[in-house]
Protein backbone atom coordinates (compact mmCIF):
# COMPACT_ATOMS: atom_id res chain seq x y z
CA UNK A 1 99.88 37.12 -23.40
CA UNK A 2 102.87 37.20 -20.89
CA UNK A 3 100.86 39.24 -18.33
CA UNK A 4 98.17 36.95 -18.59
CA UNK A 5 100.23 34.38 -17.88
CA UNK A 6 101.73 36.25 -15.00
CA UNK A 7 98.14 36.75 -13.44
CA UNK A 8 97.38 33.19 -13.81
CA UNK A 9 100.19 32.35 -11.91
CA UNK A 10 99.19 34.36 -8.89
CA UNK A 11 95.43 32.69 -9.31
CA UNK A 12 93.81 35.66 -10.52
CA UNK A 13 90.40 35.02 -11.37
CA UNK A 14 88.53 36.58 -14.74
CA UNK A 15 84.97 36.16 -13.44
CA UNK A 16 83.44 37.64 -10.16
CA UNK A 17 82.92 34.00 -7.95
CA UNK A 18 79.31 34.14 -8.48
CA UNK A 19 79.32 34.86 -12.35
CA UNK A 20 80.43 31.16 -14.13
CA UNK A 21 81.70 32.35 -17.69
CA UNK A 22 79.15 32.05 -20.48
CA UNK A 23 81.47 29.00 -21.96
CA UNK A 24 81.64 26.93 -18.89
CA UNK A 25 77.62 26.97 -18.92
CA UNK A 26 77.38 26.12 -22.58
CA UNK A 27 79.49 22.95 -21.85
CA UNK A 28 76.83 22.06 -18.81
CA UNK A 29 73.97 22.70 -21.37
CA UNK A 30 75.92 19.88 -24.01
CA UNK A 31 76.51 17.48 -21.39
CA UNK A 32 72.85 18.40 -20.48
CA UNK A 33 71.94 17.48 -23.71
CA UNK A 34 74.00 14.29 -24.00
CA UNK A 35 72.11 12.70 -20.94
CA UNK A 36 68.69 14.14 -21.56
CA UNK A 37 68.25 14.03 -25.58
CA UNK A 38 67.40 17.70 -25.39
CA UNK A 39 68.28 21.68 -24.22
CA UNK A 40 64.71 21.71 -21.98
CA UNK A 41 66.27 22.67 -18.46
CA UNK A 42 63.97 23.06 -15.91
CA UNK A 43 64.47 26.56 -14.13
CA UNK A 44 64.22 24.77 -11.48
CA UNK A 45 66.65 21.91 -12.28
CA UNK A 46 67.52 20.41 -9.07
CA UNK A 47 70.89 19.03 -10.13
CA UNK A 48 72.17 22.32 -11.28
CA UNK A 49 69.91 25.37 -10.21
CA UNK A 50 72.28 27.84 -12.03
CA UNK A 51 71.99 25.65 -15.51
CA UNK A 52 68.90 26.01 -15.21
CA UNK A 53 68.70 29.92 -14.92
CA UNK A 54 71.31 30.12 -16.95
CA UNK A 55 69.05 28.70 -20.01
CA UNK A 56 66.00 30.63 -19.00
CA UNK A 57 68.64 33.66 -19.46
CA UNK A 58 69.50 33.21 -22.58
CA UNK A 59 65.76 32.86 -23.63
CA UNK A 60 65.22 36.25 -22.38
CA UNK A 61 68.12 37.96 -23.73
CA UNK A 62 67.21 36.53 -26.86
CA UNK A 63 63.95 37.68 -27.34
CA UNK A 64 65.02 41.21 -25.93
CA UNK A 65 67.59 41.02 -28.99
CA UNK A 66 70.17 41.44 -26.33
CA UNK A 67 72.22 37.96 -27.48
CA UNK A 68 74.80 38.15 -29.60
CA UNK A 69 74.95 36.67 -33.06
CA UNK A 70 77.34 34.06 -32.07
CA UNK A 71 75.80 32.64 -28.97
CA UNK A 72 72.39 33.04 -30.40
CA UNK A 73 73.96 30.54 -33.77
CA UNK A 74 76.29 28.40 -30.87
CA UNK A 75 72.85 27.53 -29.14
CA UNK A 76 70.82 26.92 -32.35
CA UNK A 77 73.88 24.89 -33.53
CA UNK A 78 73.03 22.22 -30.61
CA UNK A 79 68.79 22.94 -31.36
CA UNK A 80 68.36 24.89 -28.65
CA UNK A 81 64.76 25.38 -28.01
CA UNK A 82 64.00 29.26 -27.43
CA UNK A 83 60.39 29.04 -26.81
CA UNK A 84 59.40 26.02 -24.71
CA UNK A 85 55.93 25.87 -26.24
CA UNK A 86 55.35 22.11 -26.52
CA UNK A 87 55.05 21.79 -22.85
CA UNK A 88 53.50 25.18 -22.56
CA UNK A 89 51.01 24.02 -25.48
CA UNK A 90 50.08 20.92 -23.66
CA UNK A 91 49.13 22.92 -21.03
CA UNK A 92 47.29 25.15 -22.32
CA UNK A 93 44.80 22.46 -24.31
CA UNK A 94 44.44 21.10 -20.52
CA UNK A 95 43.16 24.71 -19.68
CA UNK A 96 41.04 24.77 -22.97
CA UNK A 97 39.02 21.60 -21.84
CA UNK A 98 38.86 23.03 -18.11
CA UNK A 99 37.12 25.97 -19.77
CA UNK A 100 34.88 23.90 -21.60
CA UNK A 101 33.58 22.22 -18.42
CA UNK A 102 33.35 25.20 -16.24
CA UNK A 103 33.12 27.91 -18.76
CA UNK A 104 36.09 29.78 -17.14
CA UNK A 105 39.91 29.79 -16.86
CA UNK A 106 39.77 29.72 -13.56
CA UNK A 107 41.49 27.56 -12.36
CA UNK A 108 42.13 27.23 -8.64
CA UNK A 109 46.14 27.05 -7.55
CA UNK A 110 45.20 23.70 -5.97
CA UNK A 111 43.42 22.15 -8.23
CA UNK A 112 42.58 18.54 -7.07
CA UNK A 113 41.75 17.08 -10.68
CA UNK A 114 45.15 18.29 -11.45
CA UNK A 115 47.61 20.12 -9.83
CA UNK A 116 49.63 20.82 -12.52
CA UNK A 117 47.22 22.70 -14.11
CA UNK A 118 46.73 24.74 -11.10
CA UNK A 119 50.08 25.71 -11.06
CA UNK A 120 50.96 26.31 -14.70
CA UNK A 121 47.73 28.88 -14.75
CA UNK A 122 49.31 30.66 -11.47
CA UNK A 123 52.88 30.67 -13.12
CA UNK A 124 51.40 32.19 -16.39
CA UNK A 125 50.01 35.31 -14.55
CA UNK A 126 52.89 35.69 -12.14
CA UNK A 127 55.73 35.32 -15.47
CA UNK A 128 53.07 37.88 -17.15
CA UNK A 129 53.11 40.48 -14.47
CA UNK A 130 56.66 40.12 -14.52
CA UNK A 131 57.04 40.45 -18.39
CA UNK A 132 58.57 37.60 -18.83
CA UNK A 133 55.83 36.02 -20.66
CA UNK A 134 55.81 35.13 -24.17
CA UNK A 135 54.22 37.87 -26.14
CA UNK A 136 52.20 35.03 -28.22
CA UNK A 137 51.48 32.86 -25.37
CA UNK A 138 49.91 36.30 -23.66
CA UNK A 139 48.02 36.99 -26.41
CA UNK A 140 46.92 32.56 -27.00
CA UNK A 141 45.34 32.91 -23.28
CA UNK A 142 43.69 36.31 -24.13
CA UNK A 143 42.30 34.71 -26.76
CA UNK A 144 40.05 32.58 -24.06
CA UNK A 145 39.35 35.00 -22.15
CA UNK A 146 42.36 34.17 -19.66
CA UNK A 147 41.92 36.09 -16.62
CA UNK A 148 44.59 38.25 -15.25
CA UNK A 149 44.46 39.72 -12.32
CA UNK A 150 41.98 38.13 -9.95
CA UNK A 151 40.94 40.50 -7.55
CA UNK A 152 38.80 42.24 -10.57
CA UNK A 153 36.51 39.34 -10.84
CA UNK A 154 36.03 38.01 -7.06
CA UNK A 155 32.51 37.09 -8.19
CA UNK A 156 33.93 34.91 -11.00
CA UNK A 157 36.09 33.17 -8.45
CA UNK A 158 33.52 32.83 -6.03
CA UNK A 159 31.25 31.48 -8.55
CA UNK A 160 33.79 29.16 -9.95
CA UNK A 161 35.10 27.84 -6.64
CA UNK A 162 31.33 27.42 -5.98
CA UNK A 163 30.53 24.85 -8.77
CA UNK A 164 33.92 22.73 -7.52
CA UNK A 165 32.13 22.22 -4.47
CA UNK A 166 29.13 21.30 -6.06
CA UNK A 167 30.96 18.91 -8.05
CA UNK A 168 32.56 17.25 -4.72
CA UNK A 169 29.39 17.31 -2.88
CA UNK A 170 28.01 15.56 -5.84
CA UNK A 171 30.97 12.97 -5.86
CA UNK A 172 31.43 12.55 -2.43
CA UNK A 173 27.83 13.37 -0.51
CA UNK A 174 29.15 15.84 1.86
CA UNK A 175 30.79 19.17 1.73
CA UNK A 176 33.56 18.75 4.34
């Protein structure tokens, strides 16, 4: 204890600079929590960008069993959600009724109906071809016939960005 002290004293510091100590980010995630009602931090959470990884961390260390015991029950204890799958499930019903108009997942990255949607179907392959995608979400878009890698079925895109202009011709009388 003394020469802990002792180091103190001189300002010695436990953590490398650009590694915040696993406690100091749990007390970010509770005051998270306090304003926001819940543990969902955006990755990209523009207040705090390293809260945010920090979360999406611990969601993949836990499902690579890699988390101890007592984090894994500290985050549960404040209902820490390890699979985000309400907005991911919202998403994905969006993507259902896009297939059931166009008969594809498809979905261009700039999709004018909705952007969103666009996105979200461009995130899922990119988190999947970094395996960071949830094994059950994989296999929920598999289940549709999700389509992975894009450059296999250039006739399906061509075909599917084909009908969207169609569709705008239709709604707008031109094609420009």
């Amino acid at each position: 204890r003394n020469c802990v002290l002792r180091l103190e004293s001189i300002g010695f510091e436990w953590y490398p600079p650009n590694q915040v100590p696993w406690e100091s980010m749990f007390k970010l995630l509770l005051e998270y929590k306090a304003k926001h009602g819940n543990t969902l931090v955006p990755t990209k959470y523009h207040k705090n960008p390293q809260l945010g990884n920090w979360v999406f961390r611990q969601r993949i260390l836990y499902f690579k069993r890699k988390l101890s015991t007592n984090r894994v029950s500290r985050l549960e204890s404040i209902g820490f959600v390890w699979e985000e799958s309400v907005p991911w499930e919202s998403m994905f019903q969006l993507l259902l009724k896009y297939k059931a108009r166009h008969g594809d997942t498809l979905v261009p990255h700039k999709y004018d109906k909705n952007p969103k949607l666009g996105k979200w179907v461009s995130k899922q392959r990119i988190l999947k071809s970094k395996k960071q995608l949830l094994r059950n979400f994989v296999l929920r878009l598999e289940s549709i016939g999700f389509v992975w890698l894009l450059k296999k079925h250039v006739p399906l895109v061509w075909e599917s960005m084909f009908q969207l202009l169609q569709e705008y011709k239709a709604q707008h009388g031109n094609t420009l």
